[in-house]
C-alpha atoms as a PDB file:
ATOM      1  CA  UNK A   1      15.652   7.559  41.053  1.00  0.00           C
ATOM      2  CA  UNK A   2      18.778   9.763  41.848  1.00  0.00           C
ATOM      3  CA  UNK A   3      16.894  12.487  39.320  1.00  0.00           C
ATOM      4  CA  UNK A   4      13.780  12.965  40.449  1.00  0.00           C
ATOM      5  CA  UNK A   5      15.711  13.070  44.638  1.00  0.00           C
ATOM      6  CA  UNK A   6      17.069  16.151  43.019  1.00  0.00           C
ATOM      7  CA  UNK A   7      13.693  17.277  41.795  1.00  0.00           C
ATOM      8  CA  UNK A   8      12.536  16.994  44.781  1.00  0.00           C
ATOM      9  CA  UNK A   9      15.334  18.904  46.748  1.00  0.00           C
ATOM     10  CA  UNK A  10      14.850  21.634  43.794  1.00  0.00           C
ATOM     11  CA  UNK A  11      11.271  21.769  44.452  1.00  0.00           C
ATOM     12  CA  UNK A  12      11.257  21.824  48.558  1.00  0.00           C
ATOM     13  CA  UNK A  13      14.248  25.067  48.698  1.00  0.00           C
ATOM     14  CA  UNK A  14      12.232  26.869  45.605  1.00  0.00           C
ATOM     15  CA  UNK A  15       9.324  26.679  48.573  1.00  0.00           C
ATOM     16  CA  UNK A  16      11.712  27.428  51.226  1.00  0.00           C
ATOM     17  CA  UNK A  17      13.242  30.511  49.708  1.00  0.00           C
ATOM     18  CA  UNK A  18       9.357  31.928  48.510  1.00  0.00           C
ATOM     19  CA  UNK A  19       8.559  31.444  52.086  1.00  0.00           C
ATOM     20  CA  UNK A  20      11.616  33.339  53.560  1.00  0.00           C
ATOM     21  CA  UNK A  21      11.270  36.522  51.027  1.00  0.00           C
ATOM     22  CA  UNK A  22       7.555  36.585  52.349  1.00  0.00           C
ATOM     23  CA  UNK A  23       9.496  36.224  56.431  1.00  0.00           C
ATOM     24  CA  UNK A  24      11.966  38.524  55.605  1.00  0.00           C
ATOM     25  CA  UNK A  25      15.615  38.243  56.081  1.00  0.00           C
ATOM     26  CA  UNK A  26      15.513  38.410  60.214  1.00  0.00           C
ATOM     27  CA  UNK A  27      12.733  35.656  60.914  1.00  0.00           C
ATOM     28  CA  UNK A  28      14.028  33.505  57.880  1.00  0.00           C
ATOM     29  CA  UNK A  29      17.908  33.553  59.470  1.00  0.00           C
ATOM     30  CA  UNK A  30      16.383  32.297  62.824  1.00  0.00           C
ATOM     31  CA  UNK A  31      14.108  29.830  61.276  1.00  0.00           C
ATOM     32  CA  UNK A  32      16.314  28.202  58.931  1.00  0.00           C
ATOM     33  CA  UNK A  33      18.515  27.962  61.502  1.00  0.00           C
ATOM     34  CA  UNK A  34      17.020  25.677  63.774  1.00  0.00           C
ATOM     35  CA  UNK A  35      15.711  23.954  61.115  1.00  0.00           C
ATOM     36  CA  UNK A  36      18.590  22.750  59.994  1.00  0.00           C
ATOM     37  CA  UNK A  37      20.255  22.053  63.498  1.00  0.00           C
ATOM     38  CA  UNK A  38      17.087  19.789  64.212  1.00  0.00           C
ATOM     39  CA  UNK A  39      17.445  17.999  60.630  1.00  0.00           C
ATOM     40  CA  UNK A  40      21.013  18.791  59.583  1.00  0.00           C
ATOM     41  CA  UNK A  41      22.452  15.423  60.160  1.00  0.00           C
ATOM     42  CA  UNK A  42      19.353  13.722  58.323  1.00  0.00           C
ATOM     43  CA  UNK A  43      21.158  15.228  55.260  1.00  0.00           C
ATOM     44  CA  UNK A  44      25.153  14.191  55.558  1.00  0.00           C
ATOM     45  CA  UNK A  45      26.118  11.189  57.331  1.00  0.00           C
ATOM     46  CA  UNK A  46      26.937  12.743  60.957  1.00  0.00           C
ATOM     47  CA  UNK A  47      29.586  10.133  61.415  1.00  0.00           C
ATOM     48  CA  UNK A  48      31.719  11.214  58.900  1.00  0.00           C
ATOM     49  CA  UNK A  49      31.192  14.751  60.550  1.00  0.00           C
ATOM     50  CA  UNK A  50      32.410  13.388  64.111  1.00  0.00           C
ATOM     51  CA  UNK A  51      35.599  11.543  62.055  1.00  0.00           C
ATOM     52  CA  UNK A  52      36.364  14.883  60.467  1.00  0.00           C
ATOM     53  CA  UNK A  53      36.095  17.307  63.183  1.00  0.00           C
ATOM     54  CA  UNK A  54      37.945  14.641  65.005  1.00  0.00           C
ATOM     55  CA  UNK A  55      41.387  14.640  62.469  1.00  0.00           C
ATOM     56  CA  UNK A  56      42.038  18.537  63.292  1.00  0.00           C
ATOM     57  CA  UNK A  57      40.875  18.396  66.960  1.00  0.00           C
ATOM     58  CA  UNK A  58      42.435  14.683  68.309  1.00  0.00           C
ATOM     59  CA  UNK A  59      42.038  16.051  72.103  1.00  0.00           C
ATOM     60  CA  UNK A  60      38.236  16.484  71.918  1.00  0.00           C
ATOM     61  CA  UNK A  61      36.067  14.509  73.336  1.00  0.00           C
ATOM     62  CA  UNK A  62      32.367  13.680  71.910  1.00  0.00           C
ATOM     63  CA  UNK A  63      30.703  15.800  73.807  1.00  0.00           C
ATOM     64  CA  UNK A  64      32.642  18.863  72.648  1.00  0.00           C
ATOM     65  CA  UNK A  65      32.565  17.618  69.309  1.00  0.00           C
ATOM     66  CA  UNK A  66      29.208  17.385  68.999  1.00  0.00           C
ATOM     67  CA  UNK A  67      28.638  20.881  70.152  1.00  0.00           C
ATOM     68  CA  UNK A  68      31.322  21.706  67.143  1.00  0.00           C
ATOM     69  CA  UNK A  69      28.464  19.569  64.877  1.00  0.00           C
ATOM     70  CA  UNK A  70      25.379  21.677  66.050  1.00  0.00           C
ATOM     71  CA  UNK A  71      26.585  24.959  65.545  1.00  0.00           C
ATOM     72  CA  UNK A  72      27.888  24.305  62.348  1.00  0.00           C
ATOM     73  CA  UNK A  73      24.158  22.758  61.498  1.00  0.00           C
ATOM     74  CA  UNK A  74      23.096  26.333  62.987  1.00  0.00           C
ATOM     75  CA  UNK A  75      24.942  27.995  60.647  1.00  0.00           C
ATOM     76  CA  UNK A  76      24.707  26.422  57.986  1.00  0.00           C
ATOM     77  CA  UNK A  77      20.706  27.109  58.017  1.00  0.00           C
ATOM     78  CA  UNK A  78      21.623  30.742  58.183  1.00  0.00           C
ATOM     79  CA  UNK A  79      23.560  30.543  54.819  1.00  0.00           C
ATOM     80  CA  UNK A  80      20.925  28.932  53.217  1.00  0.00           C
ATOM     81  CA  UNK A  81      18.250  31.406  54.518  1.00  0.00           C
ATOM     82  CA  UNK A  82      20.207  34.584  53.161  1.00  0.00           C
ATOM     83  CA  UNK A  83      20.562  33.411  49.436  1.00  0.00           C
ATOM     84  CA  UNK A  84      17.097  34.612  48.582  1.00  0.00           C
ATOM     85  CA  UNK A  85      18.544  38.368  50.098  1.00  0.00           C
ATOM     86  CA  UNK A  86      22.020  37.673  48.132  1.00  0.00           C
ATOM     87  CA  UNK A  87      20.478  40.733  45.560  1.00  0.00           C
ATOM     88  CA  UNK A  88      19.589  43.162  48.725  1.00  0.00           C
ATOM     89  CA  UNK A  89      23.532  42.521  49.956  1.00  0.00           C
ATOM     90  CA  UNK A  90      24.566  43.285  46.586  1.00  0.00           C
ATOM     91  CA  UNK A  91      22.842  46.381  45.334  1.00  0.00           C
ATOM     92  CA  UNK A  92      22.125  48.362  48.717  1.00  0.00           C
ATOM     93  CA  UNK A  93      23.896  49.681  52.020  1.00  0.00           C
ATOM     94  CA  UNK A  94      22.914  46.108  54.451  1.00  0.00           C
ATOM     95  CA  UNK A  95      26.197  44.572  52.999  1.00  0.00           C
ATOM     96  CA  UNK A  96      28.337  47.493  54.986  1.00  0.00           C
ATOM     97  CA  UNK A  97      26.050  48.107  57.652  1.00  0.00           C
ATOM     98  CA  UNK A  98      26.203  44.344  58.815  1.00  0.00           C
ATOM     99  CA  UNK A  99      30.140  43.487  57.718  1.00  0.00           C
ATOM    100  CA  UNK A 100      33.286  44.921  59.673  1.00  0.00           C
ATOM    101  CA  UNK A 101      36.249  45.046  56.961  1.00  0.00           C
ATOM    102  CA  UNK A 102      39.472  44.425  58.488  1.00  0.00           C
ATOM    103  CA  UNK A 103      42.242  45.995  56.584  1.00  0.00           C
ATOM    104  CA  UNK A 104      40.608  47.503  54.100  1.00  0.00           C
ATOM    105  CA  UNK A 105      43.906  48.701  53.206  1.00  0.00           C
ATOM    106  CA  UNK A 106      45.366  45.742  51.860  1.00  0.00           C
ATOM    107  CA  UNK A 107      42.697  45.397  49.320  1.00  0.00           C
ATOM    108  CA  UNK A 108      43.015  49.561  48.276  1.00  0.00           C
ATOM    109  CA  UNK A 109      46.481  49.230  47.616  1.00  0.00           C
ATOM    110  CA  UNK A 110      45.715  46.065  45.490  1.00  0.00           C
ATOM    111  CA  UNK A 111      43.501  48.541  43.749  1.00  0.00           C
ATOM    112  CA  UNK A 112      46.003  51.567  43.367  1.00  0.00           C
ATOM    113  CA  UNK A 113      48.465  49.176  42.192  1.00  0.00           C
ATOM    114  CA  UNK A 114      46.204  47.437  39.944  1.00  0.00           C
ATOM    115  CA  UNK A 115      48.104  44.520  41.072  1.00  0.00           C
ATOM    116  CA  UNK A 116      46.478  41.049  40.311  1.00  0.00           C
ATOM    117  CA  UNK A 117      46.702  38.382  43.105  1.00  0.00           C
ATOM    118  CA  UNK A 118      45.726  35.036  44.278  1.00  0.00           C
ATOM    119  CA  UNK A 119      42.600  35.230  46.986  1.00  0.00           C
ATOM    120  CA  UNK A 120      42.577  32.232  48.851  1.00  0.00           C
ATOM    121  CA  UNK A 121      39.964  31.215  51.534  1.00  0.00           C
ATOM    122  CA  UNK A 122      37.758  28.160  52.677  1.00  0.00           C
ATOM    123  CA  UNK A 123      33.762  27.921  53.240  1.00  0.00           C
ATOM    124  CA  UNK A 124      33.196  29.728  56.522  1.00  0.00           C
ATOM    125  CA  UNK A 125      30.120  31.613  57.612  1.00  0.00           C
ATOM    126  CA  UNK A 126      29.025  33.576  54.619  1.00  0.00           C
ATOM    127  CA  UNK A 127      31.923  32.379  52.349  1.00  0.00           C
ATOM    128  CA  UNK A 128      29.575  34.057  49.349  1.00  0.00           C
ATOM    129  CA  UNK A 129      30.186  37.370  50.540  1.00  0.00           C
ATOM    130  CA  UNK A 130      33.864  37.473  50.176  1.00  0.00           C
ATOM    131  CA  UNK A 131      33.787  37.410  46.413  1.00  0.00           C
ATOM    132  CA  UNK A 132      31.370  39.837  46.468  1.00  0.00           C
ATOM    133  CA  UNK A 133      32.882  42.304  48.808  1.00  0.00           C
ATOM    134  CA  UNK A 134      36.293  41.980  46.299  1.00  0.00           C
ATOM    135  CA  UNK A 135      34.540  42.610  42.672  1.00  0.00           C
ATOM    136  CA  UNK A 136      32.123  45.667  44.615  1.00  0.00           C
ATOM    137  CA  UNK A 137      35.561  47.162  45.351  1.00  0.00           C
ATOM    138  CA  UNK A 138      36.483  47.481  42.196  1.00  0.00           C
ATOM    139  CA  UNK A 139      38.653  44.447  41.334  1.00  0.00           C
ATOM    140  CA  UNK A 140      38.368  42.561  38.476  1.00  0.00           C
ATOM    141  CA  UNK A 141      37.818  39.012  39.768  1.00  0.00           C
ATOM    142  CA  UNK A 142      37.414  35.766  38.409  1.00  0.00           C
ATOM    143  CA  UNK A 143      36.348  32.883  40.911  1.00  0.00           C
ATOM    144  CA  UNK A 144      36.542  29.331  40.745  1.00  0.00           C
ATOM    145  CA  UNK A 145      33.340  26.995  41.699  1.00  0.00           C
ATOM    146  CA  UNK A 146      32.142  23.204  42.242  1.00  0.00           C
ATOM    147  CA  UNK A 147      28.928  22.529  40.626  1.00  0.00           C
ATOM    148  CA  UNK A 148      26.173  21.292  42.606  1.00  0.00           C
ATOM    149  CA  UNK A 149      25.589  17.727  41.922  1.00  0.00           C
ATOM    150  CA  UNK A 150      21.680  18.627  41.634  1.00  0.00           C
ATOM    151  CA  UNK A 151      21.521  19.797  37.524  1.00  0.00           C
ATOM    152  CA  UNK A 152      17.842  20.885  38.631  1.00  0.00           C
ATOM    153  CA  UNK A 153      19.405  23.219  41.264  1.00  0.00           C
ATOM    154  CA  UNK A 154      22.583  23.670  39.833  1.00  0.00           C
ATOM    155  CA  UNK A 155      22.119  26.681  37.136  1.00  0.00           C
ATOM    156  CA  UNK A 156      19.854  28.760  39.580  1.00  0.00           C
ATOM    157  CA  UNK A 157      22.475  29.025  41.933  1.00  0.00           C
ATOM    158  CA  UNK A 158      25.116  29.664  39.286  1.00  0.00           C
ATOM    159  CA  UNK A 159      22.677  32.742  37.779  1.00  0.00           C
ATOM    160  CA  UNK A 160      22.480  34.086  41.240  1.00  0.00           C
ATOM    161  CA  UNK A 161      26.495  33.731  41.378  1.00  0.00           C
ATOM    162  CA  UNK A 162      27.211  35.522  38.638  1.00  0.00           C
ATOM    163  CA  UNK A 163      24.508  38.154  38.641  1.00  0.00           C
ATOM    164  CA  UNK A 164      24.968  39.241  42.461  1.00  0.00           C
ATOM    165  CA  UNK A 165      28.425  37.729  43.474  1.00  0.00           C
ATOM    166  CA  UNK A 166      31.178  37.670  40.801  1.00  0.00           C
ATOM    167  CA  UNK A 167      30.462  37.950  37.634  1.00  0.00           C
ATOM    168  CA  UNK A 168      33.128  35.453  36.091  1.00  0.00           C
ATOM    169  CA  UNK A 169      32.175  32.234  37.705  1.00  0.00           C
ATOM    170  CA  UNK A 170      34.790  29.644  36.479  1.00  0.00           C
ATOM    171  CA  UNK A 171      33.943  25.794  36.672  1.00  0.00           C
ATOM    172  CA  UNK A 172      36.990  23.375  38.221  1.00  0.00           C
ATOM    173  CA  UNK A 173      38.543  21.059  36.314  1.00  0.00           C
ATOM    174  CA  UNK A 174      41.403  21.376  33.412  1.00  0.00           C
ATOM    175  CA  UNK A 175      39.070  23.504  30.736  1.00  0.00           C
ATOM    176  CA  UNK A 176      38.103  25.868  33.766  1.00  0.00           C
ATOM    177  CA  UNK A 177      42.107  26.605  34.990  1.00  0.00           C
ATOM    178  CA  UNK A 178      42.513  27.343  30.854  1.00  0.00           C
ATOM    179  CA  UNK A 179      39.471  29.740  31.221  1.00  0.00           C
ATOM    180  CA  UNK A 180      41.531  30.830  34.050  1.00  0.00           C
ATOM    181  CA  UNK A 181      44.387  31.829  32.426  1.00  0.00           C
ATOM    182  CA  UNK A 182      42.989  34.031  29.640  1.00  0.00           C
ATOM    183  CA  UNK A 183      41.255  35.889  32.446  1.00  0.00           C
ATOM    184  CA  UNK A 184      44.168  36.480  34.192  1.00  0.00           C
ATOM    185  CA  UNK A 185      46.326  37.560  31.050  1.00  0.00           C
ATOM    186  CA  UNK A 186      42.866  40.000  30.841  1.00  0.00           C
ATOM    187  CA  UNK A 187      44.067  41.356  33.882  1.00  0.00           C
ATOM    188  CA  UNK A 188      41.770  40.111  37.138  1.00  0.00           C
ATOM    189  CA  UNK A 189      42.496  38.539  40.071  1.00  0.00           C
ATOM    190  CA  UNK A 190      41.531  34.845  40.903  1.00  0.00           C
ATOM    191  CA  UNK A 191      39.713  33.805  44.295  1.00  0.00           C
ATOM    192  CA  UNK A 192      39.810  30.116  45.323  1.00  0.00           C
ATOM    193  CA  UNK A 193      38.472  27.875  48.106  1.00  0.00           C
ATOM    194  CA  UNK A 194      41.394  25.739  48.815  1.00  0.00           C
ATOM    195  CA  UNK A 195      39.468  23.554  51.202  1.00  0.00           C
ATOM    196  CA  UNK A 196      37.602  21.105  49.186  1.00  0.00           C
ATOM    197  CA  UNK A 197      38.835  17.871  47.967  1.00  0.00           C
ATOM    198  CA  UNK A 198      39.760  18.034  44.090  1.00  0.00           C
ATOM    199  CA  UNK A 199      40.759  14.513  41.999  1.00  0.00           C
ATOM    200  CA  UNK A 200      43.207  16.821  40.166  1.00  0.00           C
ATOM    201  CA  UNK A 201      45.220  18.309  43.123  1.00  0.00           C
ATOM    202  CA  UNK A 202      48.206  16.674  44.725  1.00  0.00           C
ATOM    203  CA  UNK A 203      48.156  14.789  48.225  1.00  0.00           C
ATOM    204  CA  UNK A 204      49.226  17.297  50.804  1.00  0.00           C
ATOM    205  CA  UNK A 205      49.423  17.600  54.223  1.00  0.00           C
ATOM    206  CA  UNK A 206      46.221  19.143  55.924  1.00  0.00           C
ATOM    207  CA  UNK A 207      45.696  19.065  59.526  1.00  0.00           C
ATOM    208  CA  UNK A 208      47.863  16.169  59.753  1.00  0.00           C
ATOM    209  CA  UNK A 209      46.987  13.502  57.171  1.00  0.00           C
ATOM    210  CA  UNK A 210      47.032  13.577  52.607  1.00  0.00           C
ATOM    211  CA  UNK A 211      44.446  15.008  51.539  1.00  0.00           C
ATOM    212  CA  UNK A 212      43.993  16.010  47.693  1.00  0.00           C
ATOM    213  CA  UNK A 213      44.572  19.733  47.174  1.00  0.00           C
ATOM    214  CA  UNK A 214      43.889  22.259  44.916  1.00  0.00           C
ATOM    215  CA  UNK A 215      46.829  23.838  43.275  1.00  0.00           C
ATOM    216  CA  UNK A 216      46.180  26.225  41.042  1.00  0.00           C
ATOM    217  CA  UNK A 217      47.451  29.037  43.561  1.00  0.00           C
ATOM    218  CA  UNK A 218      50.803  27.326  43.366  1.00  0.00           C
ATOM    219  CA  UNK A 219      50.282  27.276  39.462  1.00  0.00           C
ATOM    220  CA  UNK A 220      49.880  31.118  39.161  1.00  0.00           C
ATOM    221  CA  UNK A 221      52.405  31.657  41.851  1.00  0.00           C
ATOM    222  CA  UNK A 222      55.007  29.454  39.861  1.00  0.00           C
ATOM    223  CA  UNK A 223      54.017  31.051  36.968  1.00  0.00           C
ATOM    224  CA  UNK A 224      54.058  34.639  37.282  1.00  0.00           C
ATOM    225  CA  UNK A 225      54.967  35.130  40.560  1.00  0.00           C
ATOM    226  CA  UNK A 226      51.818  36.359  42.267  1.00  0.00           C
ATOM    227  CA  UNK A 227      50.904  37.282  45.977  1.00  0.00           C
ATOM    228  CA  UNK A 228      48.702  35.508  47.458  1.00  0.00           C
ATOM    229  CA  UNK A 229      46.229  37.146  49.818  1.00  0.00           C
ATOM    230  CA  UNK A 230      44.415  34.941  52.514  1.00  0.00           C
ATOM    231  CA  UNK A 231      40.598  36.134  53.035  1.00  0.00           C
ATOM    232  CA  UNK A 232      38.387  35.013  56.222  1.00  0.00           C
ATOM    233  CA  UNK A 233      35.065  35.699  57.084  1.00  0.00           C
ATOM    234  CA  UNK A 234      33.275  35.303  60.253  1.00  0.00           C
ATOM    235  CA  UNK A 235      29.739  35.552  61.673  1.00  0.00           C
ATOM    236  CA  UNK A 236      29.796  37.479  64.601  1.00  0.00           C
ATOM    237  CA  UNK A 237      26.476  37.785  65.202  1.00  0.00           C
ATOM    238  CA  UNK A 238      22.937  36.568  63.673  1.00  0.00           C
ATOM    239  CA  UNK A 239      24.211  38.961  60.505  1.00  0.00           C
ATOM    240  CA  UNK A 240      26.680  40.693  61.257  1.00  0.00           C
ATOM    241  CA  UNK A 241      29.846  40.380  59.819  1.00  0.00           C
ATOM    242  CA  UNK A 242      33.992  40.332  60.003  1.00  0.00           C
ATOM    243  CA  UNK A 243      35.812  40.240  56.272  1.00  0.00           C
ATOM    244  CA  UNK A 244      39.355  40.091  57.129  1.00  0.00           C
ATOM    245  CA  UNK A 245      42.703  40.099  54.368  1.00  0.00           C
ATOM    246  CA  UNK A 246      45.737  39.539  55.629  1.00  0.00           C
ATOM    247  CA  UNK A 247      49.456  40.630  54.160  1.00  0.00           C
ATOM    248  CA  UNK A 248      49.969  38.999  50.732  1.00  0.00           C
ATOM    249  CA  UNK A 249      52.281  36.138  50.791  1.00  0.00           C
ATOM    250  CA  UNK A 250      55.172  36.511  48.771  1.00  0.00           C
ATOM    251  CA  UNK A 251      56.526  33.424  47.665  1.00  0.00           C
ATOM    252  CA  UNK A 252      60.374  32.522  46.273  1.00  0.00           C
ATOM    253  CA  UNK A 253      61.134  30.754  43.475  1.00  0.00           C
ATOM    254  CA  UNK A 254      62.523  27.919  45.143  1.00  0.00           C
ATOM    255  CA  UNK A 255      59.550  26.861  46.581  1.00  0.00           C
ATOM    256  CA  UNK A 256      58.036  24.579  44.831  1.00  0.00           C
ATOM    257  CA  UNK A 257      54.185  23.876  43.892  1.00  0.00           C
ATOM    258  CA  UNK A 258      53.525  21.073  46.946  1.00  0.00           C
ATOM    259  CA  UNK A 259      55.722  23.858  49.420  1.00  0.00           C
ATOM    260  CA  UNK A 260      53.262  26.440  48.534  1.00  0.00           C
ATOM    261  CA  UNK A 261      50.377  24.106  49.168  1.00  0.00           C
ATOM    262  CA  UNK A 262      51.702  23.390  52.218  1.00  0.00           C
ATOM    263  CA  UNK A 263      51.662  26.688  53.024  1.00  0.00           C
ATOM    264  CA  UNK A 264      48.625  27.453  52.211  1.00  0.00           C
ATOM    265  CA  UNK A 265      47.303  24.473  54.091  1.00  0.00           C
ATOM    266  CA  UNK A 266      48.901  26.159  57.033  1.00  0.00           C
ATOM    267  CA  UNK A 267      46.929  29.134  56.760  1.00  0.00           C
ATOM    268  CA  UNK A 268      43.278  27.643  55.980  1.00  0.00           C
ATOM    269  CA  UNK A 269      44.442  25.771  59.100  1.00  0.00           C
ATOM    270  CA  UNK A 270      44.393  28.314  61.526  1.00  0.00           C
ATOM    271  CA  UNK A 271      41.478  30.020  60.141  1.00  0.00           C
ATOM    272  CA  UNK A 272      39.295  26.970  61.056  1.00  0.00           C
ATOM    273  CA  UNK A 273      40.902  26.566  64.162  1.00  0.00           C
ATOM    274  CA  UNK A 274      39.456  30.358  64.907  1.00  0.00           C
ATOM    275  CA  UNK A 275      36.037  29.528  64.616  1.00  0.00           C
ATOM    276  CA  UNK A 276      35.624  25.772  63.989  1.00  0.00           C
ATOM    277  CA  UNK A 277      31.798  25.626  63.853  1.00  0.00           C
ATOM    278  CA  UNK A 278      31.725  28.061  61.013  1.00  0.00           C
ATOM    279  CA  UNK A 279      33.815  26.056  58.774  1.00  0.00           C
ATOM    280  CA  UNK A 280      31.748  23.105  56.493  1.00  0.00           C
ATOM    281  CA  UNK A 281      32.897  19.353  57.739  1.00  0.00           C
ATOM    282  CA  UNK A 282      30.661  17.488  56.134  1.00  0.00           C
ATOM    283  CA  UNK A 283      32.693  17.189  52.728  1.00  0.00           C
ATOM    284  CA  UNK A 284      34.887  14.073  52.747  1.00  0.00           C
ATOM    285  CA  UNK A 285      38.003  16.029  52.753  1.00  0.00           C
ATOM    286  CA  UNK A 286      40.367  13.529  53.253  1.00  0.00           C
ATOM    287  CA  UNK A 287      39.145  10.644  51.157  1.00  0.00           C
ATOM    288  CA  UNK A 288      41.610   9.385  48.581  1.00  0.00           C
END
């Protein structure tokens, strides 16, 4: 039964994304849009939406978080609308016409230095583009992904990954940190979302309660004693773009890997507190 759900889903977004390269990329954004603000809580259980939103924002009452709920439903329609225009981003000028890069200059002296680093970031409103933004500049990158639980949808969207985002896509789990590791003794830079829950993290503090944590920035940091650069991205308008990097994090050795979780934590939690309806609730972040 579960199968041929995903068949399905595979089937109805193959139709969706022929219909939005035949829309083009300004009509499909608006479209998909409200689509999925009508529909979006048809799809993940809008209760454990409200208890999520709810942990990081205890002052809030339903009214405002519901309004948190809709706009993230808004926006997530208008990341699934631009993956059939992920190529256009990639190969010609829209990408810089419609992003803003703040402080470039962190990222060129990453590049005169040919320093490798830690990027670190969560899934905000186009998280794709981040990656892509760092390996068009010239970095050699390596980024770390969740496969879809749909194995019908599942190696489309890792072809478009690595043929338009970052080329070195590198699965989680213990055979994908190894994979990690010879990359990084190659000599690129790693980029991880630190905001979904992973079996083989460690409890740690996030917006107030345990919640499992990735730490393979710690790892690298421990290791051989990396900077780690924090990344955000924001929609500031129907597509147009801020990519912000802020100053590298420079950790001491006696920190140790749940302190530089922490840290870290502390970081991804002020970037959702910026813009809280461009950050994904609906995974089950804090379930043990």
């Amino acid at each position: 039964m579960i199968k041929l759900k995903y068949f399905g889903q595979y089937i109805l977004i193959n139709i969706l994304f022929f219909f939005f390269k035949i829309l083009g990329y300004r009509i499909s954004l608006l479209l998909s849009a409200y689509l999925f603000y009508l529909i979006g809580n048809f799809f993940k259980s809008k209760k454990l939406t409200f208890k999520n939103i709810k942990k990081a924002f205890k002052n809030l009452n339903n009214d405002e978080i519901n309004d948190i709920n809709k706009k993230m439903w808004f926006n997530y329609g208008r990341i699934f609308s631009e993956y059939p225009f992920i190529k256009k981003f990639r190969n010609s000028n829209i990408f810089y016409e419609k992003i803003i890069i703040i402080n470039q200059h962190i990222l060129n002296q990453i590049k005169k230095n040919n320093e490798q680093v830690i990027f670190i970031s969560g899934h905000f409103d186009n998280f794709e583009l981040m990656a892509m933004f760092i390996e068009k500049s010239g970095i050699e990158l390596a980024t770390v992904y969740r496969p879809l639980n749909n194995k019908f949808l599942n190696p489309q969207m890792e072809k478009i990954r690595k043929n338009f985002i970052c080329k070195n896509q590198i699965e989680k789990g213990i055979s994908g940190t190894r994979e990690l590791l010879k990359l990084f003794k190659k000599k690129n830079s790693i980029a991880v979302m630190i905001d979904q829950r992973v079996s083989e993290g460690i409890n740690c503090e996030f917006f107030g309660q345990n919640a499992l944590t990735t730490t393979i920035p710690a790892q690298f940091v421990k290791k051989f004693n990396v900077r780690v650069v924090p990344v955000h991205i924001e929609r500031t308008s129907n597509n147009n773009f801020n990519l912000s990097f802020s100053e590298p994090i420079k950790f001491n050795n006696n920190e140790s890997i749940y302190d530089i979780t922490l840290r870290l934590n502390r970081v991804l939690e002020k970037m959702i507190l910026k813009n809280p309806d461009q950050w994904i609730w609906t995974h089950n972040r804090w379930k043990q």
